[in-house]
PDB file of N, CA and C in Angstrom:
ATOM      1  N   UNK A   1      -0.266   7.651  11.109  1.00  0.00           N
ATOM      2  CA  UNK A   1       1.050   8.218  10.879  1.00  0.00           C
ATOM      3  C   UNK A   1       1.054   8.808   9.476  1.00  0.00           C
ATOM      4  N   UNK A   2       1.746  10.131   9.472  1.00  0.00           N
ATOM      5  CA  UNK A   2       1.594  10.732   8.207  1.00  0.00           C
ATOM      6  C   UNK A   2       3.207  11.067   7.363  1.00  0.00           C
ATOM      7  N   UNK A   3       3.410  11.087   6.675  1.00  0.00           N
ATOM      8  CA  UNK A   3       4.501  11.355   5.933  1.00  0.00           C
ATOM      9  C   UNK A   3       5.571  11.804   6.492  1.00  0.00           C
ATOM     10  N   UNK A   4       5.562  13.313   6.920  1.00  0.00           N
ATOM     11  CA  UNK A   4       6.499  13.652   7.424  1.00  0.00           C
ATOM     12  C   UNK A   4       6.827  12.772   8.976  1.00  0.00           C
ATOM     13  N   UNK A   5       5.482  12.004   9.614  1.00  0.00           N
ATOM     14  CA  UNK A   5       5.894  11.280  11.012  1.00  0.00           C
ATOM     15  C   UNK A   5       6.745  10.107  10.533  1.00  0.00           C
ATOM     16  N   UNK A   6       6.675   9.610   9.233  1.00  0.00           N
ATOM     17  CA  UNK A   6       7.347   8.056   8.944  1.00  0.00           C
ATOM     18  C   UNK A   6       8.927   8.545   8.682  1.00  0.00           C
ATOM     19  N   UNK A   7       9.093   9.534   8.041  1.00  0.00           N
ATOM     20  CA  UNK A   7      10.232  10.073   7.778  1.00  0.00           C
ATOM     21  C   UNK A   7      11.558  10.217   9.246  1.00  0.00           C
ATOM     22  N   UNK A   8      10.511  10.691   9.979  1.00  0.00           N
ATOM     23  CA  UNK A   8      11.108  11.301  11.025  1.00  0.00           C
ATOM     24  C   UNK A   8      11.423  10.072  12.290  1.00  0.00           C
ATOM     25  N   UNK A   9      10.096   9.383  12.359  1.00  0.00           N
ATOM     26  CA  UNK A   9      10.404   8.106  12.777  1.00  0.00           C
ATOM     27  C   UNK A   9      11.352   6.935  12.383  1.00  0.00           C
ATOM     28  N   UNK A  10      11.538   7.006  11.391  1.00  0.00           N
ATOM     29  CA  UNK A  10      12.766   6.125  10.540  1.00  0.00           C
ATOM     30  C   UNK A  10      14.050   6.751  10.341  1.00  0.00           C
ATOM     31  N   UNK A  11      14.127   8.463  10.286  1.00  0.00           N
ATOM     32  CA  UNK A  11      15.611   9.171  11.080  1.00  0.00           C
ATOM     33  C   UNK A  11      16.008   8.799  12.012  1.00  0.00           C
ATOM     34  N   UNK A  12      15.364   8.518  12.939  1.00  0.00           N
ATOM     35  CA  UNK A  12      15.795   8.554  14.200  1.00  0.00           C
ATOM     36  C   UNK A  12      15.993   6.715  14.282  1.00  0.00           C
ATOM     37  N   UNK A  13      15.737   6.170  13.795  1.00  0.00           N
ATOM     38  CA  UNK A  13      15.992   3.845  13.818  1.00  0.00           C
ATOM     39  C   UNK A  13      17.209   4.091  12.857  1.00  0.00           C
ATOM     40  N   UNK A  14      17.271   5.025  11.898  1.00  0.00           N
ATOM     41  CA  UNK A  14      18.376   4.841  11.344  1.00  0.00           C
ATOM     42  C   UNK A  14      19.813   5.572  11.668  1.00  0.00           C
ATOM     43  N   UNK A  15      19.299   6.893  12.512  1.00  0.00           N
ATOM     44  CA  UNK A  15      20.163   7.776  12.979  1.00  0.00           C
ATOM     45  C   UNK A  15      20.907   8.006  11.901  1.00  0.00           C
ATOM     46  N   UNK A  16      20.063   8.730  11.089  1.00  0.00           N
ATOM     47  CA  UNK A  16      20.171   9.498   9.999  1.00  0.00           C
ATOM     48  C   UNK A  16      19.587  10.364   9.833  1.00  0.00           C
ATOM     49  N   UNK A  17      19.995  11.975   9.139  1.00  0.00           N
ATOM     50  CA  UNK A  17      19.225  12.832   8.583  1.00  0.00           C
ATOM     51  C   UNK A  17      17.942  12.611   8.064  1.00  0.00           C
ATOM     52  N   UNK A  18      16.795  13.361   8.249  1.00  0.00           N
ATOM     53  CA  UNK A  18      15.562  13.027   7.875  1.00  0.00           C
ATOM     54  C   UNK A  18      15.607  13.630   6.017  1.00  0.00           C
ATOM     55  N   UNK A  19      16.523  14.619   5.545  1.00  0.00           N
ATOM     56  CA  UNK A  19      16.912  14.740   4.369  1.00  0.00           C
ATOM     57  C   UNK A  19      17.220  13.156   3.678  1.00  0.00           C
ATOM     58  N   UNK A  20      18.175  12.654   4.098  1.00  0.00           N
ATOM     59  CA  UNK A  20      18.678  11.559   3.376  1.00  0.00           C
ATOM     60  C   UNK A  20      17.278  10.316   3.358  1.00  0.00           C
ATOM     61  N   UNK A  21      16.764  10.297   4.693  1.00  0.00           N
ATOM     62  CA  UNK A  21      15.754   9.507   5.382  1.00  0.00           C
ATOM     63  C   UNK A  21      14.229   9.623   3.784  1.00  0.00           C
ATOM     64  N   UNK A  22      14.334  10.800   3.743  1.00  0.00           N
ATOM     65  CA  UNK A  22      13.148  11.220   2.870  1.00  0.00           C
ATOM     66  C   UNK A  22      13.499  11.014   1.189  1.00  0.00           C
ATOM     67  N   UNK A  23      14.605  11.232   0.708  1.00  0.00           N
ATOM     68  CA  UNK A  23      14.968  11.172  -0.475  1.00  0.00           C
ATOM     69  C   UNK A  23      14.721   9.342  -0.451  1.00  0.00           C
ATOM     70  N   UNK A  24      15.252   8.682   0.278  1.00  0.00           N
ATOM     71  CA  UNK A  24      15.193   7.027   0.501  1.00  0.00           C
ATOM     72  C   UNK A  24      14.018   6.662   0.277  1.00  0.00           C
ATOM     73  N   UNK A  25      13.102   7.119   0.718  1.00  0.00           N
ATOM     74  CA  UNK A  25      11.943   6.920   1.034  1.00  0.00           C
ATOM     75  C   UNK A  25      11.015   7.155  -0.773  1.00  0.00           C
ATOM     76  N   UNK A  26      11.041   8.701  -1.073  1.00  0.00           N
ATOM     77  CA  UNK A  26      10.668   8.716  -2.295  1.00  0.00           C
ATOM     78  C   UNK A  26      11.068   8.035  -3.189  1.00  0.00           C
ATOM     79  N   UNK A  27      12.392   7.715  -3.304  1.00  0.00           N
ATOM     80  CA  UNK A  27      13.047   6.723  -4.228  1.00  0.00           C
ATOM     81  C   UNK A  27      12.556   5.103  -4.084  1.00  0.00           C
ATOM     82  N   UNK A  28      12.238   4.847  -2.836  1.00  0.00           N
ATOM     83  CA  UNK A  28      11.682   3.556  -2.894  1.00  0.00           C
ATOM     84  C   UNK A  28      10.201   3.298  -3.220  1.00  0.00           C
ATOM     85  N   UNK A  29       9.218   4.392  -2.874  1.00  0.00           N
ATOM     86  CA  UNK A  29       8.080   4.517  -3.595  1.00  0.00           C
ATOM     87  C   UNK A  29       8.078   4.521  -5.260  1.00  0.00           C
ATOM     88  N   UNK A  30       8.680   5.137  -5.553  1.00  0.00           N
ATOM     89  CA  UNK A  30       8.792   5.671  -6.708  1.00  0.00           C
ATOM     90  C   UNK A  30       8.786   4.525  -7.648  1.00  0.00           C
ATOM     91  N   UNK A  31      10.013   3.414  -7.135  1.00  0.00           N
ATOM     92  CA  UNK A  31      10.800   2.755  -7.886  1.00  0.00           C
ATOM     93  C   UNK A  31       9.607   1.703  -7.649  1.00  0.00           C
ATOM     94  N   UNK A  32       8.886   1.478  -6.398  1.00  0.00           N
ATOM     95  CA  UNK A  32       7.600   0.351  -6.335  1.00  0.00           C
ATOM     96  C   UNK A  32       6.998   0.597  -6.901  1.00  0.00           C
ATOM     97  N   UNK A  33       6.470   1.872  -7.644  1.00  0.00           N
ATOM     98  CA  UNK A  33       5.568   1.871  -8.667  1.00  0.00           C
ATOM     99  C   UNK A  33       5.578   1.930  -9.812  1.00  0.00           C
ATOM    100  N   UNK A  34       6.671   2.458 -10.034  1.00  0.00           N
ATOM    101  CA  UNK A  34       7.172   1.909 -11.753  1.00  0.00           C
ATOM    102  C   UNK A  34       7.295   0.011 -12.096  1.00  0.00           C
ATOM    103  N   UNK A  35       8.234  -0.232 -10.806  1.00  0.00           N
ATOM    104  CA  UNK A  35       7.982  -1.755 -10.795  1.00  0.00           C
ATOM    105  C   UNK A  35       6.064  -2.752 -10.961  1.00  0.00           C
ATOM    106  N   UNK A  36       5.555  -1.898 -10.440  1.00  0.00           N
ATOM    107  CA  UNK A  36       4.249  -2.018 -10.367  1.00  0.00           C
ATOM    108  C   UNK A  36       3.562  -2.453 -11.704  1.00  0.00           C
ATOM    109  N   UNK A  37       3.906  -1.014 -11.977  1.00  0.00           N
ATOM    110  CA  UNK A  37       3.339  -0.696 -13.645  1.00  0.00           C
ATOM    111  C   UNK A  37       3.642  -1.703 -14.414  1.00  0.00           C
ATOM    112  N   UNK A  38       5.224  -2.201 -14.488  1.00  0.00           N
ATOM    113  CA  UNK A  38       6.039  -3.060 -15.237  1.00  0.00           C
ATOM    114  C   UNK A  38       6.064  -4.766 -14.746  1.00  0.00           C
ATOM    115  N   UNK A  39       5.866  -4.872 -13.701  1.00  0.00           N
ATOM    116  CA  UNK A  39       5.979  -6.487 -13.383  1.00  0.00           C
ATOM    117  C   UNK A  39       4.887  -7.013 -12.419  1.00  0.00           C
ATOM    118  N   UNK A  40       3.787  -6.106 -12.150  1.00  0.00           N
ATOM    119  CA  UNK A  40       2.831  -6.744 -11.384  1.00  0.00           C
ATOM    120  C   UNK A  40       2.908  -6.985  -9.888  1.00  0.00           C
ATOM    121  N   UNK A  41       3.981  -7.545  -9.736  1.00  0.00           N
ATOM    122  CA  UNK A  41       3.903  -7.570  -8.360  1.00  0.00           C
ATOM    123  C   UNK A  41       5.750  -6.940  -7.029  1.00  0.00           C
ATOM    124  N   UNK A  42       5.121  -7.016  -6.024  1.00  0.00           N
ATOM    125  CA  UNK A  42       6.392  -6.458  -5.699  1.00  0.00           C
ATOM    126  C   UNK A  42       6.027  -7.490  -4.002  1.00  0.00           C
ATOM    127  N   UNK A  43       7.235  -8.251  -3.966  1.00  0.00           N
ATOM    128  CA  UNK A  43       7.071  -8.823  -2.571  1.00  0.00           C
ATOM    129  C   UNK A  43       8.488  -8.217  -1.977  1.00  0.00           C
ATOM    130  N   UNK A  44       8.045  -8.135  -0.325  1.00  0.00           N
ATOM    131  CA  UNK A  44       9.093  -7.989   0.838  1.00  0.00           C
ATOM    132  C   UNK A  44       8.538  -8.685   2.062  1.00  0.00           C
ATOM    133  N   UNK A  45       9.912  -9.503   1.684  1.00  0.00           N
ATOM    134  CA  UNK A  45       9.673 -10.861   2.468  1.00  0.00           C
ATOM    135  C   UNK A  45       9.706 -10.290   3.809  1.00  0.00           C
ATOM    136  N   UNK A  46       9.277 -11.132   5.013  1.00  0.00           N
ATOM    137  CA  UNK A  46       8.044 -10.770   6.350  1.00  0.00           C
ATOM    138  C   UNK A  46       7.255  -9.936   6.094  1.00  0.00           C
ATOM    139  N   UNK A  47       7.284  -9.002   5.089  1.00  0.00           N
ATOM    140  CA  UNK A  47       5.882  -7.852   5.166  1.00  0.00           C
ATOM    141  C   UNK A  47       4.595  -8.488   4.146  1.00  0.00           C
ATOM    142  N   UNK A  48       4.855  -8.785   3.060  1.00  0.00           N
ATOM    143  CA  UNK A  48       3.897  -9.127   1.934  1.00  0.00           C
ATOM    144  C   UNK A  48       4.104  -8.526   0.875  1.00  0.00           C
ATOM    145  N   UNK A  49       2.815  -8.973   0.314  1.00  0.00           N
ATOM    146  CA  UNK A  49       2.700  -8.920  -1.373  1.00  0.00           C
ATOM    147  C   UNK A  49       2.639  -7.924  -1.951  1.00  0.00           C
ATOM    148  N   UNK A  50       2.703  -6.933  -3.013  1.00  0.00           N
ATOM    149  CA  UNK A  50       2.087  -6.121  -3.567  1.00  0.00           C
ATOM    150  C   UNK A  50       1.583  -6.488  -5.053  1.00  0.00           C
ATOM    151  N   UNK A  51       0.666  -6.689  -5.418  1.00  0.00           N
ATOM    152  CA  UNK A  51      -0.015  -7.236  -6.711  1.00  0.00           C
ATOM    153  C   UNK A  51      -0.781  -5.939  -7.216  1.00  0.00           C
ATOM    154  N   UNK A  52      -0.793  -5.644  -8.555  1.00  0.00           N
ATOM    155  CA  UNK A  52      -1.740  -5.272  -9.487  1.00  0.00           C
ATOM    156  C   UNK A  52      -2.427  -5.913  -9.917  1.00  0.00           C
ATOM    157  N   UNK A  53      -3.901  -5.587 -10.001  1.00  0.00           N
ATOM    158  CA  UNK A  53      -4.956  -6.610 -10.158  1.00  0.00           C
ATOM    159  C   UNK A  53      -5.853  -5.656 -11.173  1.00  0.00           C
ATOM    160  N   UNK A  54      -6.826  -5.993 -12.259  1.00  0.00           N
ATOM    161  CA  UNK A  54      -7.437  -5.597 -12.912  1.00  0.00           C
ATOM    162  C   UNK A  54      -9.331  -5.571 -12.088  1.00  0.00           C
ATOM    163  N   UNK A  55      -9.553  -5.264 -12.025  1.00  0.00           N
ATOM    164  CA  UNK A  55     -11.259  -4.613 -11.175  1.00  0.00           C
ATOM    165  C   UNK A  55     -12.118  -4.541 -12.826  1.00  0.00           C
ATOM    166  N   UNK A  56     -12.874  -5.527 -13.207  1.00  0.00           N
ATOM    167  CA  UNK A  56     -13.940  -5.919 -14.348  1.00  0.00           C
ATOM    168  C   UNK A  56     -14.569  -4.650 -14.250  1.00  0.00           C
ATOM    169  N   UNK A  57     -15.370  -4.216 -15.296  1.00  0.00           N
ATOM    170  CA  UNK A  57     -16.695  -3.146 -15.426  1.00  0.00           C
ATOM    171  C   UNK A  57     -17.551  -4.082 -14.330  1.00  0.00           C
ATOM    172  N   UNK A  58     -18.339  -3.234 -14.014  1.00  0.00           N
ATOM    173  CA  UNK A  58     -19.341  -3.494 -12.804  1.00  0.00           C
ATOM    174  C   UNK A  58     -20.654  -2.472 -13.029  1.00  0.00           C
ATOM    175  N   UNK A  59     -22.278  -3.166 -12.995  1.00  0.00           N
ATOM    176  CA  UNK A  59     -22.953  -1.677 -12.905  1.00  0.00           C
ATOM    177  C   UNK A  59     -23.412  -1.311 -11.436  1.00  0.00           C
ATOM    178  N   UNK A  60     -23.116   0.095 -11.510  1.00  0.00           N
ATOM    179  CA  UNK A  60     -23.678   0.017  -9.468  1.00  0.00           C
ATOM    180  C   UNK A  60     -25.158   1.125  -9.686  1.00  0.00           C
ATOM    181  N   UNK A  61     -25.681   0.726  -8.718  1.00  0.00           N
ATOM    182  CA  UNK A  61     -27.102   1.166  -8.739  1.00  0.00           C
ATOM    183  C   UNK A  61     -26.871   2.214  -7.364  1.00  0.00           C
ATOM    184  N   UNK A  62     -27.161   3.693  -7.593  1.00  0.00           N
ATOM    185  CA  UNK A  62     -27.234   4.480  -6.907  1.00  0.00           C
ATOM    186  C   UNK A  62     -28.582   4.295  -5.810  1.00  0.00           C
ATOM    187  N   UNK A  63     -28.352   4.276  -4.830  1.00  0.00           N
ATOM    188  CA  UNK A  63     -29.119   3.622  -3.709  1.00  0.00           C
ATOM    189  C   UNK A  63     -30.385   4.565  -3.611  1.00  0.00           C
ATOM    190  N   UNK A  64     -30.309   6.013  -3.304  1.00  0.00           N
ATOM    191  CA  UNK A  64     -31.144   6.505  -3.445  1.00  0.00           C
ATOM    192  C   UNK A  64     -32.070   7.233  -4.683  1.00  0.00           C
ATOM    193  N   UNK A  65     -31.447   7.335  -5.997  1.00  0.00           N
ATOM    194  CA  UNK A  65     -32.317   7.587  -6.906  1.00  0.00           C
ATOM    195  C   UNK A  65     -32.391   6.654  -7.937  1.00  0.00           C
ATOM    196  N   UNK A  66     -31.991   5.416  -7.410  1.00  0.00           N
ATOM    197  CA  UNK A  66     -31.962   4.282  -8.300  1.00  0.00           C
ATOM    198  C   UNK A  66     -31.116   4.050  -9.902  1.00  0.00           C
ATOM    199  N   UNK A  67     -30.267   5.186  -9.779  1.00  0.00           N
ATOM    200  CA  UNK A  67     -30.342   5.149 -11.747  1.00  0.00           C
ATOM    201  C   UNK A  67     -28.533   4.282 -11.213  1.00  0.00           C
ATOM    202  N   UNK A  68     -28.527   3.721 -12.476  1.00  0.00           N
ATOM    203  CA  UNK A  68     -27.696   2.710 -12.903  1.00  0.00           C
ATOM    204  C   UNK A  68     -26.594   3.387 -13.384  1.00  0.00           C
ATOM    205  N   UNK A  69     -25.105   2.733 -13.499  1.00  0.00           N
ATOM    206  CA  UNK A  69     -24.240   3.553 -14.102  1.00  0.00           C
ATOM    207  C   UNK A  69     -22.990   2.232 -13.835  1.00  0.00           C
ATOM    208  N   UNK A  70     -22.245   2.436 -15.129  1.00  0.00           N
ATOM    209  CA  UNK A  70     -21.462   1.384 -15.350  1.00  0.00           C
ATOM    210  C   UNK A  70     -19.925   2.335 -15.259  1.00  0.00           C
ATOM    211  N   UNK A  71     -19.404   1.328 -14.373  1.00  0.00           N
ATOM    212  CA  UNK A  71     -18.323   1.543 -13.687  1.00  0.00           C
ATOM    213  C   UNK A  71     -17.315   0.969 -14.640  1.00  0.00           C
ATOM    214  N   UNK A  72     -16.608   1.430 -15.183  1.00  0.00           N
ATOM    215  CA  UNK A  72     -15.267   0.904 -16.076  1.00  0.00           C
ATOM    216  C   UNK A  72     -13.961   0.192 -15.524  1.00  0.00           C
ATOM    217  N   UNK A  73     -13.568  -0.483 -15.853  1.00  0.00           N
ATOM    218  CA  UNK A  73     -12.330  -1.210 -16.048  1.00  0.00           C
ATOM    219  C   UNK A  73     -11.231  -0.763 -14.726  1.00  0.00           C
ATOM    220  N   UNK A  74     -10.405  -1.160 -14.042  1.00  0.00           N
ATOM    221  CA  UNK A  74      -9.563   0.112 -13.922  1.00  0.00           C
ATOM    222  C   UNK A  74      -9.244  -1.075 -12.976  1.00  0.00           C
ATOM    223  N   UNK A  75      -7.450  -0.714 -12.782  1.00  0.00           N
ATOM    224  CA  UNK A  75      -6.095  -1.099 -12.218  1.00  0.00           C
ATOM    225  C   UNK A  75      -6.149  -0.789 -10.690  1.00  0.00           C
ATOM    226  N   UNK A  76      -5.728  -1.838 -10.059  1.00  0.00           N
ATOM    227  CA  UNK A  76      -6.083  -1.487  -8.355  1.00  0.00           C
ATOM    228  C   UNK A  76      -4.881  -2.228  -7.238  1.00  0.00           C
ATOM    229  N   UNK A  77      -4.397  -1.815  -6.665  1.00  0.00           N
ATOM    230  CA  UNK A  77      -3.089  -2.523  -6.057  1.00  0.00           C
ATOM    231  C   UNK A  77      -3.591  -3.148  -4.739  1.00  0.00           C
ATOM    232  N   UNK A  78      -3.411  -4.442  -4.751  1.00  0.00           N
ATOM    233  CA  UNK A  78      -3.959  -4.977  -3.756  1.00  0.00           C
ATOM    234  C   UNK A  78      -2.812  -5.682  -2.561  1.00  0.00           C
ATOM    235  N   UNK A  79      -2.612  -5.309  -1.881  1.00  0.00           N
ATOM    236  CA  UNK A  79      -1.821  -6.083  -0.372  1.00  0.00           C
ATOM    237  C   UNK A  79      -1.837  -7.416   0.180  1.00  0.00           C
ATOM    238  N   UNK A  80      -1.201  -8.383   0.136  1.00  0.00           N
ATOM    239  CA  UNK A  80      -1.490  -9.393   0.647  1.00  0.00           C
ATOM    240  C   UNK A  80      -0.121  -9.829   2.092  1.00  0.00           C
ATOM    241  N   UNK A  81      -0.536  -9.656   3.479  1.00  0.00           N
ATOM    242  CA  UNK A  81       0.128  -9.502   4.332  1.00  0.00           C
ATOM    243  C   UNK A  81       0.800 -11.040   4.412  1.00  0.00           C
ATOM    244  N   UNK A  82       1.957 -11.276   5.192  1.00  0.00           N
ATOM    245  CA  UNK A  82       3.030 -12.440   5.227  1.00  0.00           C
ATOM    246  C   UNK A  82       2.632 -13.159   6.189  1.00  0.00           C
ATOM    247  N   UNK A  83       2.732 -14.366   6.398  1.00  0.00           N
ATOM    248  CA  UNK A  83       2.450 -14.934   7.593  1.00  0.00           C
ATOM    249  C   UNK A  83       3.286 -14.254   9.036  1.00  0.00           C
ATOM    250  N   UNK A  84       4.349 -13.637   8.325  1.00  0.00           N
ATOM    251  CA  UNK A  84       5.067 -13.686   9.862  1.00  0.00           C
ATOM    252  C   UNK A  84       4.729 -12.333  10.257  1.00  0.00           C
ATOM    253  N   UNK A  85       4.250 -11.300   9.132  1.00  0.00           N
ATOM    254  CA  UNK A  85       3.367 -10.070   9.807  1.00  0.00           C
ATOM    255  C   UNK A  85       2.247 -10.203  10.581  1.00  0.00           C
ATOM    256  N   UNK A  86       1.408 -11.283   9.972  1.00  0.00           N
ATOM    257  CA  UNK A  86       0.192 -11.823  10.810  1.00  0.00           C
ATOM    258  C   UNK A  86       0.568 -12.192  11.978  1.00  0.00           C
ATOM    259  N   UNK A  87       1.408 -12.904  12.312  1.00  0.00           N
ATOM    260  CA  UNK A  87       1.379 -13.413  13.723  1.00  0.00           C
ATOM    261  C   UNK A  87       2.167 -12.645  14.425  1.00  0.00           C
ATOM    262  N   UNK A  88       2.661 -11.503  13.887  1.00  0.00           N
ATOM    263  CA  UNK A  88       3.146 -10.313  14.566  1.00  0.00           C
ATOM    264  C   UNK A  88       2.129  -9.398  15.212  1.00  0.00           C
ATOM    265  N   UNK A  89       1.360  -9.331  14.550  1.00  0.00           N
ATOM    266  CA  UNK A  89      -0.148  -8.570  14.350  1.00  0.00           C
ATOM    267  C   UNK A  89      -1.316  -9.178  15.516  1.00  0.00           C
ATOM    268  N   UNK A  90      -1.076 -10.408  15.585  1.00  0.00           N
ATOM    269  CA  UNK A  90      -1.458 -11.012  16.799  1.00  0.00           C
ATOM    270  C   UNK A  90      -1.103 -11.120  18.010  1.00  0.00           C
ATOM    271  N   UNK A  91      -0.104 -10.599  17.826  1.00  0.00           N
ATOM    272  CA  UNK A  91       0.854 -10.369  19.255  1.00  0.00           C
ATOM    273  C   UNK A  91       0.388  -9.071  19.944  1.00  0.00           C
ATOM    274  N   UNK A  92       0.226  -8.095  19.195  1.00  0.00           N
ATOM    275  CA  UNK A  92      -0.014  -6.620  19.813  1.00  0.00           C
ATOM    276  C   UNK A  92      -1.580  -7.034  20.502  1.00  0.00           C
ATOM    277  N   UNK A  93      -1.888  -6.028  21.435  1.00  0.00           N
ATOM    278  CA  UNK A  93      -3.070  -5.556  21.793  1.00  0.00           C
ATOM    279  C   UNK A  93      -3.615  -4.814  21.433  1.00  0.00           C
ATOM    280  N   UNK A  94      -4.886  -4.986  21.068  1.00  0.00           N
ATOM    281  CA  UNK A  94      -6.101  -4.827  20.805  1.00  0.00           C
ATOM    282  C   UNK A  94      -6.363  -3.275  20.839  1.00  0.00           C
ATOM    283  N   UNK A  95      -6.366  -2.074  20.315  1.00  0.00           N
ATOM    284  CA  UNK A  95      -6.927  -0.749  20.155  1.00  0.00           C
ATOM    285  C   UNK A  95      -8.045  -0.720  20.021  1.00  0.00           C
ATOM    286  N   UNK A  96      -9.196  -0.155  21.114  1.00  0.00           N
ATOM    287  CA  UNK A  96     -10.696  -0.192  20.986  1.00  0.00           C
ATOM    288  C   UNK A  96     -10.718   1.193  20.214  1.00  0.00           C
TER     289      UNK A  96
END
């Protein structure tokens, strides 16, 4: 699902304009990531976690010409799903 499908899909559960639907939408991104920046984490309860996590320097070795190269520092947002999404998630069937 792509941007304009979440928009349009959530007009129509809210039976609302996909204008209003979309401004909602950016504003709540927006505001999760400034929150991000500023407090680390962002939970919504049944869905999960949202954490900022720091990722150490690392050196990775290029597989085929072997040369080495050190990977720097850097900020990474990591997901941690709710129990009651999980066992939601277990409920659906299986997509091969």
């Amino acid at each position: 699902m792509n941007h304009k499908e979440l928009i349009a899909a959530m007009a129509t559960k809210m039976n609302a304009p996909k204008s209003v639907v979309e401004a909602l939408l950016e504003t709540t991104v927006k505001t999760c990531a400034e929150l991000l920046l500023g407090e680390k984490t962002i939970g919504f309860q049944s869905f999960g976690n949202f954490e900022v996590r720091k990722k150490e320097e690392r050196l990775s070795v290029h597989p085929a010409t072997q040369i080495r190269t050190l990977i720097p520092p850097k900020l990474v947002v990591n997901f941690k799903q709710s129990n009651i999404l999980k066992d939601k998630l277990k409920d659906l069937p299986h997509h091969e």
